[in-house]
C-alpha atoms as a PDB file:
ATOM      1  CA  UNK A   1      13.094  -8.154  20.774  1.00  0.00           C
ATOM      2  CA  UNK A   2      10.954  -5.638  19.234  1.00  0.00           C
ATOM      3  CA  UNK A   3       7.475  -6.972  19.967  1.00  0.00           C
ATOM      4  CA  UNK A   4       5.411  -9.109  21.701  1.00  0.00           C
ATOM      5  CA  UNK A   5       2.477  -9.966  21.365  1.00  0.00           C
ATOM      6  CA  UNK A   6      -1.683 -11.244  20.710  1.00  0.00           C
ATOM      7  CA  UNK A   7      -3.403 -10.627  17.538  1.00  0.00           C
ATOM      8  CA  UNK A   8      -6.987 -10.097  16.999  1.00  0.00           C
ATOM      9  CA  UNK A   9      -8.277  -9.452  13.460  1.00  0.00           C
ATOM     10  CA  UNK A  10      -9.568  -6.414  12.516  1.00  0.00           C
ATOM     11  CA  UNK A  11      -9.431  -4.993   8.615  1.00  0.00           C
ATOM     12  CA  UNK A  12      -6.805  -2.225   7.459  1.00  0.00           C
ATOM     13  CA  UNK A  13      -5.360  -0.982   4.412  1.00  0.00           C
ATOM     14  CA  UNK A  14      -2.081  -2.696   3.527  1.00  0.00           C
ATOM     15  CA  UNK A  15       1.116  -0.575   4.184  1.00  0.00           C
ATOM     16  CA  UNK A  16       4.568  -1.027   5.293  1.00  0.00           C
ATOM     17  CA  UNK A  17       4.998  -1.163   8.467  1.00  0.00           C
ATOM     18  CA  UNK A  18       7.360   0.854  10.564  1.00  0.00           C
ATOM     19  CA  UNK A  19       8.713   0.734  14.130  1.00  0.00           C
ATOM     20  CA  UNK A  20       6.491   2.009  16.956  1.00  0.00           C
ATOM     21  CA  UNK A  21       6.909   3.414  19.963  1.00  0.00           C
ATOM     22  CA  UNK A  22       6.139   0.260  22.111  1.00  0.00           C
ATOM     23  CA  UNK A  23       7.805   0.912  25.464  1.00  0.00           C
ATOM     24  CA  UNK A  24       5.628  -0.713  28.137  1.00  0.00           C
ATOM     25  CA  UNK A  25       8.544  -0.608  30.512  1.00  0.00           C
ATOM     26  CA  UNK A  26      10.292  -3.121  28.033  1.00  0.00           C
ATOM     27  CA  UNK A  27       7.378  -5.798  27.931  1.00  0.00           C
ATOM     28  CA  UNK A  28       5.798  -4.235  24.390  1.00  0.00           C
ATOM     29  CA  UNK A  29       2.102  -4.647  25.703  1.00  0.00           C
ATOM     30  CA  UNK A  30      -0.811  -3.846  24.721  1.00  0.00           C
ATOM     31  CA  UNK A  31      -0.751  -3.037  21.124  1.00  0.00           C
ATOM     32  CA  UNK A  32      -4.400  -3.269  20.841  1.00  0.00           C
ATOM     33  CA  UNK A  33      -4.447  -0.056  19.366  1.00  0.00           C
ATOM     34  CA  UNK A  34      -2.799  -0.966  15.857  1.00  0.00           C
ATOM     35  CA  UNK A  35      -4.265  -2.203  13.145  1.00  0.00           C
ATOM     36  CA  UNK A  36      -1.938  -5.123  12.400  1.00  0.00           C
ATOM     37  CA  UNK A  37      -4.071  -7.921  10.241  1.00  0.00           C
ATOM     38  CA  UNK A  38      -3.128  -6.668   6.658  1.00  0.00           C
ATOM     39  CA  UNK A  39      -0.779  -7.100   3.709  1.00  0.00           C
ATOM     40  CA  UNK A  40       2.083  -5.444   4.942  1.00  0.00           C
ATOM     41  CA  UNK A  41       5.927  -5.673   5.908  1.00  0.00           C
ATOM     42  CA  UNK A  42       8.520  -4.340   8.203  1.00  0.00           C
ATOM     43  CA  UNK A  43      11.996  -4.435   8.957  1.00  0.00           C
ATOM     44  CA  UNK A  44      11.500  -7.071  11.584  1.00  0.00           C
ATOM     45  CA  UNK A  45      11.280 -10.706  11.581  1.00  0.00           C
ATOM     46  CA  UNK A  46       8.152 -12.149  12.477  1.00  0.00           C
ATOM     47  CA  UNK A  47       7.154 -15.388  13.926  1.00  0.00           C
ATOM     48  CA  UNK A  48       3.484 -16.375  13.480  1.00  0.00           C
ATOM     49  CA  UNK A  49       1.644 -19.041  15.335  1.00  0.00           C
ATOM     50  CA  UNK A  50      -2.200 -19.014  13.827  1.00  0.00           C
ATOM     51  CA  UNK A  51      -4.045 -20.386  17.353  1.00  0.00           C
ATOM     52  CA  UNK A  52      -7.923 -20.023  16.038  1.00  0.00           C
ATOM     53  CA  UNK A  53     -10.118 -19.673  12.917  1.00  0.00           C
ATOM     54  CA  UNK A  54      -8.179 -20.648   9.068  1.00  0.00           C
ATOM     55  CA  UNK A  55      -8.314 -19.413   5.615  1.00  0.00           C
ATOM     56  CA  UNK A  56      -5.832 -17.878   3.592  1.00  0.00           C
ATOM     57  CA  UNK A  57      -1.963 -17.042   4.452  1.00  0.00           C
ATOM     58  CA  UNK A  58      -0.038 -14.791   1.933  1.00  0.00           C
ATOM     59  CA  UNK A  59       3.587 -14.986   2.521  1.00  0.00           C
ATOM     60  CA  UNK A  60       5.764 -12.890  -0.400  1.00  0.00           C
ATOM     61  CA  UNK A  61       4.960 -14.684  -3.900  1.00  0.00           C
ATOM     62  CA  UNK A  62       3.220 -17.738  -1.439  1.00  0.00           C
ATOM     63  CA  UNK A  63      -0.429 -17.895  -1.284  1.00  0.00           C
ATOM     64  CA  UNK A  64      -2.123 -21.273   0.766  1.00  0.00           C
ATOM     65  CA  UNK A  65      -4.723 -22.394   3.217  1.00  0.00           C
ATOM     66  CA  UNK A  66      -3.620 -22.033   7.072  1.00  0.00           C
ATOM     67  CA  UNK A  67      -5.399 -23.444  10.008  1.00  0.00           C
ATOM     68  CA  UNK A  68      -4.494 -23.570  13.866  1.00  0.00           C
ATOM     69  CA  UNK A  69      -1.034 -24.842  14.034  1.00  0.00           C
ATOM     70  CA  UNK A  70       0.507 -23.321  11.084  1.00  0.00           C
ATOM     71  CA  UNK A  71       3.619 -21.743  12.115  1.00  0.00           C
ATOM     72  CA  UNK A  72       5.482 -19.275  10.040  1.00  0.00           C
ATOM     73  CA  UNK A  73       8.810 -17.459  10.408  1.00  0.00           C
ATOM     74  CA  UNK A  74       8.921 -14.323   7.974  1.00  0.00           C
ATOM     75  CA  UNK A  75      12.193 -12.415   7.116  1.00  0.00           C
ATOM     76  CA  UNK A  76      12.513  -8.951   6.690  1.00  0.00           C
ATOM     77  CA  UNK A  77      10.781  -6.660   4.322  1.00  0.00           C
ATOM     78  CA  UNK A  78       8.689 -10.052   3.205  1.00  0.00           C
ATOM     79  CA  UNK A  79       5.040  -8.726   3.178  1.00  0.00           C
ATOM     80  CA  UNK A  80       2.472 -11.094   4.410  1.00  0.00           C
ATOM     81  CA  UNK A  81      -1.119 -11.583   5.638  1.00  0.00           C
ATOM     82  CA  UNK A  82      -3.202 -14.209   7.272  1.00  0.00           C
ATOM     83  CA  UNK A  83      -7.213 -13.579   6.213  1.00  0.00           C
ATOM     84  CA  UNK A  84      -9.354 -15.858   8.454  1.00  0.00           C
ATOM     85  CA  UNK A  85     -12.436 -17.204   6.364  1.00  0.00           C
ATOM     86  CA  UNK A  86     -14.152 -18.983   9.072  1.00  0.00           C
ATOM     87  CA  UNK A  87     -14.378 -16.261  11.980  1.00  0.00           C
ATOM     88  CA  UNK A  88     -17.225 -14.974  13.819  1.00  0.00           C
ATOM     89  CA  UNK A  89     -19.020 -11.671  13.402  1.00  0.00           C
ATOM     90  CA  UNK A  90     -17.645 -11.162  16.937  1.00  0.00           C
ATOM     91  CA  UNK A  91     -14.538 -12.297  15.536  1.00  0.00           C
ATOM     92  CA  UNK A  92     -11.955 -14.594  17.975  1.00  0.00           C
ATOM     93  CA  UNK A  93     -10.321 -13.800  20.963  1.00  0.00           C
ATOM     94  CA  UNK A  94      -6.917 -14.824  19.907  1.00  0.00           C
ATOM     95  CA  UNK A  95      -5.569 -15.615  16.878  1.00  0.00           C
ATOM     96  CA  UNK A  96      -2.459 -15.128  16.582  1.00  0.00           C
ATOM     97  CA  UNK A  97       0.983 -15.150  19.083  1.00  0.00           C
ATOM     98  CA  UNK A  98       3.370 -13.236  17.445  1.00  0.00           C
ATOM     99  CA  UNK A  99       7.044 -12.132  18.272  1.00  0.00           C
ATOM    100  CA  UNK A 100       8.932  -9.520  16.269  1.00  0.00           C
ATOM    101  CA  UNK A 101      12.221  -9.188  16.297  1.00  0.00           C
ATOM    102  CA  UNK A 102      15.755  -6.976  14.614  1.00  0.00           C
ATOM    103  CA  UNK A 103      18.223  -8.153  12.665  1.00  0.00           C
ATOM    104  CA  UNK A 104      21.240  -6.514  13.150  1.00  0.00           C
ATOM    105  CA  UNK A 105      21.378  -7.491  17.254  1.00  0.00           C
ATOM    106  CA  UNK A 106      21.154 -10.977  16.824  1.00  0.00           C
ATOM    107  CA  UNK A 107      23.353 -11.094  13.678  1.00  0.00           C
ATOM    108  CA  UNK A 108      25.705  -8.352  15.483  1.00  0.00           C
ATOM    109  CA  UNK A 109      26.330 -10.641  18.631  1.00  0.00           C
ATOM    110  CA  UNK A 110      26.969 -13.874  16.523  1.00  0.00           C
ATOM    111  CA  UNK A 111      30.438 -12.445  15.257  1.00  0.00           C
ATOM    112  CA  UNK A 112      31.111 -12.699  19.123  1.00  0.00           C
ATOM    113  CA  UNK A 113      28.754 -15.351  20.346  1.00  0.00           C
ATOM    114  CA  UNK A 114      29.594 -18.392  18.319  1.00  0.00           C
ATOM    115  CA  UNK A 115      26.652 -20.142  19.510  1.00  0.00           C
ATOM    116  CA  UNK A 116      24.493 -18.177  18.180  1.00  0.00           C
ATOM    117  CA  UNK A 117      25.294 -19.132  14.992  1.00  0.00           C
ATOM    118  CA  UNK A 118      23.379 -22.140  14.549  1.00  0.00           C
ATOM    119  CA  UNK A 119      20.077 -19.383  14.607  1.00  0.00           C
ATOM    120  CA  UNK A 120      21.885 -17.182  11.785  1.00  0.00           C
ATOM    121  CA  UNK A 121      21.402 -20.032   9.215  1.00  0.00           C
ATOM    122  CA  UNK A 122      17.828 -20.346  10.092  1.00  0.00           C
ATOM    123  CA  UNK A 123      17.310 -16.545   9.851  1.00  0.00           C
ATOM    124  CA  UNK A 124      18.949 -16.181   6.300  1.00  0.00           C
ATOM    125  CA  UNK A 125      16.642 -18.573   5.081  1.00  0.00           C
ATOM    126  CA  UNK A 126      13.966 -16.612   6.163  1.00  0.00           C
ATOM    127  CA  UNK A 127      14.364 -13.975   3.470  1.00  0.00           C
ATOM    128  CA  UNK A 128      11.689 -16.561   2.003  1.00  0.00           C
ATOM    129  CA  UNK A 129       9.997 -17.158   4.972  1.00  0.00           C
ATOM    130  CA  UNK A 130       9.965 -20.570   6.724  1.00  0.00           C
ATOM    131  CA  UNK A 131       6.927 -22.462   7.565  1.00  0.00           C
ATOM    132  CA  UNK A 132       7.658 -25.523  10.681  1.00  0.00           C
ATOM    133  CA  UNK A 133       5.869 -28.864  10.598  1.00  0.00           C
ATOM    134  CA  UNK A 134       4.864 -30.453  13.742  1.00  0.00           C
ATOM    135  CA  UNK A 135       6.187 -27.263  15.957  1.00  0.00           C
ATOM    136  CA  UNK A 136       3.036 -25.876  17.151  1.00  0.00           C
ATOM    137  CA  UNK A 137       2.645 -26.997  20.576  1.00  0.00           C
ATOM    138  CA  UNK A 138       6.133 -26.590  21.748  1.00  0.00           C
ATOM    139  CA  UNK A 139       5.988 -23.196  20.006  1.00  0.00           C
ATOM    140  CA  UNK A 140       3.145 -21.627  21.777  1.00  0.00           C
ATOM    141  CA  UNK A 141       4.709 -23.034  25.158  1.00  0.00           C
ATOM    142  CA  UNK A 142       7.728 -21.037  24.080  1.00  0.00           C
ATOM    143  CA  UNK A 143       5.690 -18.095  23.480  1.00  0.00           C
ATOM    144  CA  UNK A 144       3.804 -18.051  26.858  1.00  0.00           C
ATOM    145  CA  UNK A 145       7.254 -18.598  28.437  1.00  0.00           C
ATOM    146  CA  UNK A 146       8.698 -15.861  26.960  1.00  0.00           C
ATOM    147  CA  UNK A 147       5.866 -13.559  27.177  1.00  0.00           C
ATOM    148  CA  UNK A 148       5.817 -13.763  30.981  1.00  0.00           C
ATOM    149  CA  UNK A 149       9.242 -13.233  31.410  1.00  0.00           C
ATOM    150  CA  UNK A 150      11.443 -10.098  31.782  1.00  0.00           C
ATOM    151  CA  UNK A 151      14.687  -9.031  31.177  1.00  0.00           C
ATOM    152  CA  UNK A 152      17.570 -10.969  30.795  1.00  0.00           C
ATOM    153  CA  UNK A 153      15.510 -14.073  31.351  1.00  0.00           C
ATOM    154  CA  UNK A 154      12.899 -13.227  28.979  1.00  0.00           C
ATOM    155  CA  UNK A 155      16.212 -12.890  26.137  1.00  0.00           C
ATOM    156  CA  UNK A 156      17.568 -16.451  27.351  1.00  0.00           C
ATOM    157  CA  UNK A 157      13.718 -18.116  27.107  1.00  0.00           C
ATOM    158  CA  UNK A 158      13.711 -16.361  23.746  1.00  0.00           C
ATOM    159  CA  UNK A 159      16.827 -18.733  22.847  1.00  0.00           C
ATOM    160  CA  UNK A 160      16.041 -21.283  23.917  1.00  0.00           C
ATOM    161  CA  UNK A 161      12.864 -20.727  21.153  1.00  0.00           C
ATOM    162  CA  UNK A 162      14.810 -19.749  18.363  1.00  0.00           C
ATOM    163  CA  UNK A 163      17.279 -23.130  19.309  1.00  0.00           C
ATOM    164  CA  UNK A 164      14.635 -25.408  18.721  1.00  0.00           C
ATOM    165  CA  UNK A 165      13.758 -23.845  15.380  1.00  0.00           C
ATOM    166  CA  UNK A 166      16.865 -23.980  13.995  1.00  0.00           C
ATOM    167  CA  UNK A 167      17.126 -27.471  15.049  1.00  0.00           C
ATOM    168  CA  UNK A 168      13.713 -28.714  13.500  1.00  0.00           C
ATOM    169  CA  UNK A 169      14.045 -30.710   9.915  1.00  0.00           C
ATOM    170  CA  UNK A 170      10.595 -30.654   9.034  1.00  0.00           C
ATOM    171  CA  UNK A 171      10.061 -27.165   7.759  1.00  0.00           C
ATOM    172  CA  UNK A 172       9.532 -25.796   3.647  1.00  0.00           C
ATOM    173  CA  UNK A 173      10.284 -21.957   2.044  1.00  0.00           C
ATOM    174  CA  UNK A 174       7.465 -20.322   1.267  1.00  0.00           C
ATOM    175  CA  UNK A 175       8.434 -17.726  -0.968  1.00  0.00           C
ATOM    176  CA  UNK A 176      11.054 -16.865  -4.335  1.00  0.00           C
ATOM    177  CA  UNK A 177      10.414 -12.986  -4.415  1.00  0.00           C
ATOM    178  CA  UNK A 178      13.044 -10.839  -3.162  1.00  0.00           C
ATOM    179  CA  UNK A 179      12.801  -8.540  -0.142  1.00  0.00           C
ATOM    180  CA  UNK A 180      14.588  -5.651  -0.672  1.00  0.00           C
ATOM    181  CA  UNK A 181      11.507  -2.651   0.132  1.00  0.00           C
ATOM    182  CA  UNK A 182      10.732  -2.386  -3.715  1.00  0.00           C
ATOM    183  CA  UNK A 183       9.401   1.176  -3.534  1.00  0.00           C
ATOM    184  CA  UNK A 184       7.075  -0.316  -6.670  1.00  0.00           C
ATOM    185  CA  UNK A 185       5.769  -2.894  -3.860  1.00  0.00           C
ATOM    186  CA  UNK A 186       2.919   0.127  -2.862  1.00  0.00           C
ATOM    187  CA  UNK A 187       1.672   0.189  -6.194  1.00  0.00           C
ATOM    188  CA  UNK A 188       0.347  -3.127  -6.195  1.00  0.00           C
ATOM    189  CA  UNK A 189      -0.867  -3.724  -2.938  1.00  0.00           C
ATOM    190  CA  UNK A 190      -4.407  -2.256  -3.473  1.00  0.00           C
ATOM    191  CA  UNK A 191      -4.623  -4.740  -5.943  1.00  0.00           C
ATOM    192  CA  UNK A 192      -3.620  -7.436  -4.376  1.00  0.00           C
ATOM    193  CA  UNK A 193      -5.627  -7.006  -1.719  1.00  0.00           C
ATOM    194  CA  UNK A 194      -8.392  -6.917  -4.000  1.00  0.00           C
ATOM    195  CA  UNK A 195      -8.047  -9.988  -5.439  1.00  0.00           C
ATOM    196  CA  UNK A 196      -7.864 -11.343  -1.951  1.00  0.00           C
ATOM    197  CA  UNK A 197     -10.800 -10.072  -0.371  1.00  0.00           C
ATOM    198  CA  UNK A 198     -13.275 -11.133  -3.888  1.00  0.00           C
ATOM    199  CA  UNK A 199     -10.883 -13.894  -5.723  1.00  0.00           C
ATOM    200  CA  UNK A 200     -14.544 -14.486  -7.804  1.00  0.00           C
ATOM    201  CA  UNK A 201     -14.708 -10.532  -9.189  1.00  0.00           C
ATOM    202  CA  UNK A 202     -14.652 -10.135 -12.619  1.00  0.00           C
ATOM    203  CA  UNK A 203     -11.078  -8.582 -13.250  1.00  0.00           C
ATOM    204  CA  UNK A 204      -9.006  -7.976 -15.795  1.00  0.00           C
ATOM    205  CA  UNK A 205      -5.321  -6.650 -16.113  1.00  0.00           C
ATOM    206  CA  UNK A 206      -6.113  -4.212 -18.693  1.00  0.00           C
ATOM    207  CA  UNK A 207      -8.422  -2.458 -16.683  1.00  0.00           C
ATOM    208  CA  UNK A 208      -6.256  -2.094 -13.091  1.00  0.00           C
ATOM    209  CA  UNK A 209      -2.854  -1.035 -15.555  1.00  0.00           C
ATOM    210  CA  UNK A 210      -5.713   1.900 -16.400  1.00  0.00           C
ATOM    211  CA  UNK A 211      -7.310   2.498 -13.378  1.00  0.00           C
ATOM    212  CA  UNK A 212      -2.788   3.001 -12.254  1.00  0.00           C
ATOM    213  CA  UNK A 213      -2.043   4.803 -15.388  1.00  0.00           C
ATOM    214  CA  UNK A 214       0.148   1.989 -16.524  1.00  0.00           C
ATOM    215  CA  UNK A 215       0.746   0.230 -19.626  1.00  0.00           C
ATOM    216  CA  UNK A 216      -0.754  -3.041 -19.825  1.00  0.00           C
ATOM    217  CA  UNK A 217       3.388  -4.109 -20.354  1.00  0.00           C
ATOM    218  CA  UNK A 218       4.228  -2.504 -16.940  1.00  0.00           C
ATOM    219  CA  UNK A 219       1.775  -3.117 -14.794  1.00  0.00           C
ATOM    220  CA  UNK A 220       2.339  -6.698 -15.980  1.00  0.00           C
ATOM    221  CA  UNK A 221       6.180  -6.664 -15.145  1.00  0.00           C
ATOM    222  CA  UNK A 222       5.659  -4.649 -12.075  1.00  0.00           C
ATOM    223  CA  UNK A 223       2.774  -6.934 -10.432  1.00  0.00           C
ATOM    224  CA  UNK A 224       5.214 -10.069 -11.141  1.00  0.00           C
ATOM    225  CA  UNK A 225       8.355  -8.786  -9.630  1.00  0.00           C
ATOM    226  CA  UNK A 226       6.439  -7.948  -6.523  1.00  0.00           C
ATOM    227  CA  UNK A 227       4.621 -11.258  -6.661  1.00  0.00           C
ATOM    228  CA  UNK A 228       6.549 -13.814  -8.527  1.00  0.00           C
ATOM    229  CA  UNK A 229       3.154 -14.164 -10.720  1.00  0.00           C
ATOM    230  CA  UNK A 230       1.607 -13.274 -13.205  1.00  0.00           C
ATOM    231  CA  UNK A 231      -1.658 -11.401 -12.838  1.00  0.00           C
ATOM    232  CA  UNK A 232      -3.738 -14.181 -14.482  1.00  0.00           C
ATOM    233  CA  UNK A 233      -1.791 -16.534 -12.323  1.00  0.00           C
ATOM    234  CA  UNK A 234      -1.944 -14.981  -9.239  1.00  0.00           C
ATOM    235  CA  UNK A 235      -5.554 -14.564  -9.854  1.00  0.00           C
ATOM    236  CA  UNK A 236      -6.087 -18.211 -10.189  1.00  0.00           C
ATOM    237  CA  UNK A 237      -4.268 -19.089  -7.281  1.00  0.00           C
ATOM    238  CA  UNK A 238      -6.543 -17.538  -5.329  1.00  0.00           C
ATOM    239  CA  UNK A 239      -9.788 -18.631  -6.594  1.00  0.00           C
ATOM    240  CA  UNK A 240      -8.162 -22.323  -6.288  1.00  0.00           C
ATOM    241  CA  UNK A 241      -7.334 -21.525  -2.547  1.00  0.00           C
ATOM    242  CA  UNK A 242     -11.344 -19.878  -2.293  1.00  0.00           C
ATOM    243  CA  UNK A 243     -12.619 -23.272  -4.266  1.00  0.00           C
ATOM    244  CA  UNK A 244     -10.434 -25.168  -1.657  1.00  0.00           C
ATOM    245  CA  UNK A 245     -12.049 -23.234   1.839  1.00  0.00           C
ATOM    246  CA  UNK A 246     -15.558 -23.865   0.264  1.00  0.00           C
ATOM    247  CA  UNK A 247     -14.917 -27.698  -0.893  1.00  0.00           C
ATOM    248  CA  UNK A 248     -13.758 -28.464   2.289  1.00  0.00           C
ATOM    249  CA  UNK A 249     -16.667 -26.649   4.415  1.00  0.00           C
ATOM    250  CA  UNK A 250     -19.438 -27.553   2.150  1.00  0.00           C
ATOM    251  CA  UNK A 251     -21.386 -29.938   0.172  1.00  0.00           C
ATOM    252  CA  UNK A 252     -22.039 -27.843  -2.504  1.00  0.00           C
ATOM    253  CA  UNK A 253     -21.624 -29.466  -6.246  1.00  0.00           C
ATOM    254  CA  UNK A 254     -17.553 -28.825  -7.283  1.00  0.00           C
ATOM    255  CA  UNK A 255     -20.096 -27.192 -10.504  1.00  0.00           C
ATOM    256  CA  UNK A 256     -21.534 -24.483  -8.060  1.00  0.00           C
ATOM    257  CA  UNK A 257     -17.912 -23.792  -6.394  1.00  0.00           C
ATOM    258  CA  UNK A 258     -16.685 -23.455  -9.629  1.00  0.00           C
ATOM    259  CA  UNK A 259     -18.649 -20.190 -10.867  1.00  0.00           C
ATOM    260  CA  UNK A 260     -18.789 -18.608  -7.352  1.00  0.00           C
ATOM    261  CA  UNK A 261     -14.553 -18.225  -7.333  1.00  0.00           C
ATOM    262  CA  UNK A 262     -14.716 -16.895 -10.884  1.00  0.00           C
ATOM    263  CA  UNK A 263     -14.064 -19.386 -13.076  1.00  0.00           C
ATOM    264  CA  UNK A 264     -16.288 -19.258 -16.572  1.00  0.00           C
ATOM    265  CA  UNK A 265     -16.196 -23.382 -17.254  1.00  0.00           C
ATOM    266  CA  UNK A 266     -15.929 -26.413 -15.144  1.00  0.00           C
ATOM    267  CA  UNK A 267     -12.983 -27.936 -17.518  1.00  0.00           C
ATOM    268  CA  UNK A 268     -10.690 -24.476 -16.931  1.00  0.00           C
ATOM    269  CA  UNK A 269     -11.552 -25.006 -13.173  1.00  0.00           C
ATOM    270  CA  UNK A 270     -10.787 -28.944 -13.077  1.00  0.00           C
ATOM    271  CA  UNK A 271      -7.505 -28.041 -15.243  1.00  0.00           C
ATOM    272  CA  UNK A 272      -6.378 -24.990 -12.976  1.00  0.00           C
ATOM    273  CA  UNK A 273      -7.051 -27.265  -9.909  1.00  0.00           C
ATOM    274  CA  UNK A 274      -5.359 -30.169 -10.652  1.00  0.00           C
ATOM    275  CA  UNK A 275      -2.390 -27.953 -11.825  1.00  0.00           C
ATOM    276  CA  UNK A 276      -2.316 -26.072  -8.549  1.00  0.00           C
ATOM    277  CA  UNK A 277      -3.042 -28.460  -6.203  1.00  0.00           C
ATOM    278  CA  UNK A 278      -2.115 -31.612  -7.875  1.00  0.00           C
ATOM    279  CA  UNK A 279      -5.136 -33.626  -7.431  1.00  0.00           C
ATOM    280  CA  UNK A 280      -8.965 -33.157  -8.884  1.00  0.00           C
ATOM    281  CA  UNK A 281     -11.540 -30.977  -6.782  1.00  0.00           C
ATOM    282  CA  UNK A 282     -13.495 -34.343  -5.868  1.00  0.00           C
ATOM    283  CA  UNK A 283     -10.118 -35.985  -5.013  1.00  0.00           C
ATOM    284  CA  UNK A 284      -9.205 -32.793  -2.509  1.00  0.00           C
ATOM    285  CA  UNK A 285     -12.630 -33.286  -1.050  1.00  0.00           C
ATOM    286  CA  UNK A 286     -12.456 -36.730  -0.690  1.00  0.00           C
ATOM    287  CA  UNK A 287      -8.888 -36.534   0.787  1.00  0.00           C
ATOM    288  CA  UNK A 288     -10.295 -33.204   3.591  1.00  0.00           C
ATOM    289  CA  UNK A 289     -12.841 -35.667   4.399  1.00  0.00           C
ATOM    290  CA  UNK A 290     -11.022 -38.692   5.092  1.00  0.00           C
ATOM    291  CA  UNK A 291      -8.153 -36.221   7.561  1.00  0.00           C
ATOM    292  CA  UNK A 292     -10.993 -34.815   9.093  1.00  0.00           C
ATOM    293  CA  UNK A 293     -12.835 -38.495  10.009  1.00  0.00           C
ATOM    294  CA  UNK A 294      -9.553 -39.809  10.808  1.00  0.00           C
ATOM    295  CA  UNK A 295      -8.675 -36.667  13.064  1.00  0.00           C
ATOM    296  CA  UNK A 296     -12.238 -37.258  15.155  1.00  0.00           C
ATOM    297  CA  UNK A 297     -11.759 -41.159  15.297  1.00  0.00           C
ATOM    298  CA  UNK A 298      -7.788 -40.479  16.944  1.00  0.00           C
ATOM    299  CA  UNK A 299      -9.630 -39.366  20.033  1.00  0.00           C
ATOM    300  CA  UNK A 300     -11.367 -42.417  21.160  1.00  0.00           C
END
């Protein structure tokens, strides 16, 4: 296994990521000294268990709301980014458990190791990366597990993991873009990260393609083969998913939410929505409100 490890969140500029000299006599700790919360991506897979705060998870051409619980496995090369919304000035003391691991070992040892097999499916179909339903408990036991242990032990406990993920049902693919290192991914990824940090900014495609000395043509081909969107769609996406945080965390008037995330008219905004998300803004806030009532009353 490559890595190993917590996450706190702390704000970087989006790169790829490379391999690190991470040692540690083997156990990969402490990596407090990297700036890992960005848009980024690496050769590794990387499973993500978000433990405290939610907001917005970016997974390839995949943009959605995560909140503790959501569990993610990403593929190599797939860029992605979790941006809490909700987290302290002081920020959290954990929000993420993370392990990182190569491909060719594991994919290496199952021409030998029949058994291991039944993980290789799971791990081609992360190329799109692979969100689990219903997986987060038993996943951050297996994390802890493996996490305290060493060696040969720590590999077996680290089976055992990737067994149970193969074996769950309940699981979707996040993303449709491919992940082959696109040397054009760099260009982009200012601008994306743009978009994520102030979905409600004024922007227009015209004006990045100039600010990159692109045609308006290019820039639009090259932002949607990195992507899988268009600008103006991508855009949209995220002030639906910023409309969504503040619908569900407020009682502000759906009118309000509307021109803080960008949008010029309430009809574009209600039409958008309900395209995105399938259901009206007052229908999603209805709906949060209801799971989180129902959520409080399953305690008593």
């Amino acid at each position: 296994m490559s890595s190993l490890h917590s996450r706190t969140q702390r704000p970087s500029l989006p790169e790829l990521e490379v391999e690190l000299a991470r040692p540690q006599a083997l156990g990969y700790e402490p990596l407090s000294v990297v700036g890992l919360v960005r848009w980024h991506c690496h050769e590794e897979y990387e499973l993500h268990l978000i433990v405290a705060t939610s907001g917005n998870a970016f997974v390839g051409d995949w943009a959605g709301a995560f909140e503790p619980g959501h569990l993610v496995l990403c593929g190599p090369m797939l860029p992605h980014n979790w941006i809490s919304l909700d987290a302290p000035p002081e920020g959290v003391p954990q929000r993420d458990l993370v392990i990182q691991f190569l491909h060719d070992p594991i994919f290496d040892a199952a021409q030998r190791i029949p058994e291991l097999r039944e993980a290789v499916r799971m791990l081609e179909r992360a190329r799109h990366g692979i969100e689990f339903f219903g997986m987060a408990e038993i996943a951050e036991v297996h994390w802890r597990r493996v996490r305290a242990a060493r060696g040969l032990k720590r590999f077996s406990l680290f089976c055992d993991f990737l067994s149970d993920l193969a074996r769950c049902t309940d699981y979707r693919l996040l993303s449709g873009m491919q992940t082959d290192g696109d040397n054009n991914l760099e260009a982009i990824n200012g601008v994306v990260t743009r978009i994520a940090n102030n979905p409600g900014a004024d922007v227009h495609a015209a004006d990045i393609a100039a600010e990159l000395g692109m045609s308006p043509g290019r820039f639009g081909r090259l932002f949607r083969r990195a992507t899988g969107h268009s600008f103006v769609g991508y855009v949209n996406h995220m002030r639906i998913n910023r409309a969504c945080l503040l619908l569900r965390q407020s009682n502000r008037y759906v009118t309000s939410i509307c021109y803080e995330v960008g949008f010029n008219n309430v009809s574009n905004f209600n039409r958008q929505f309900l395209e995105i998300k399938g259901l009206t803004p007052t229908e999603f806030r209805k709906q949060s409100q209801q799971g989180f009532e129902g959520a409080g009353g399953s305690a008593n």
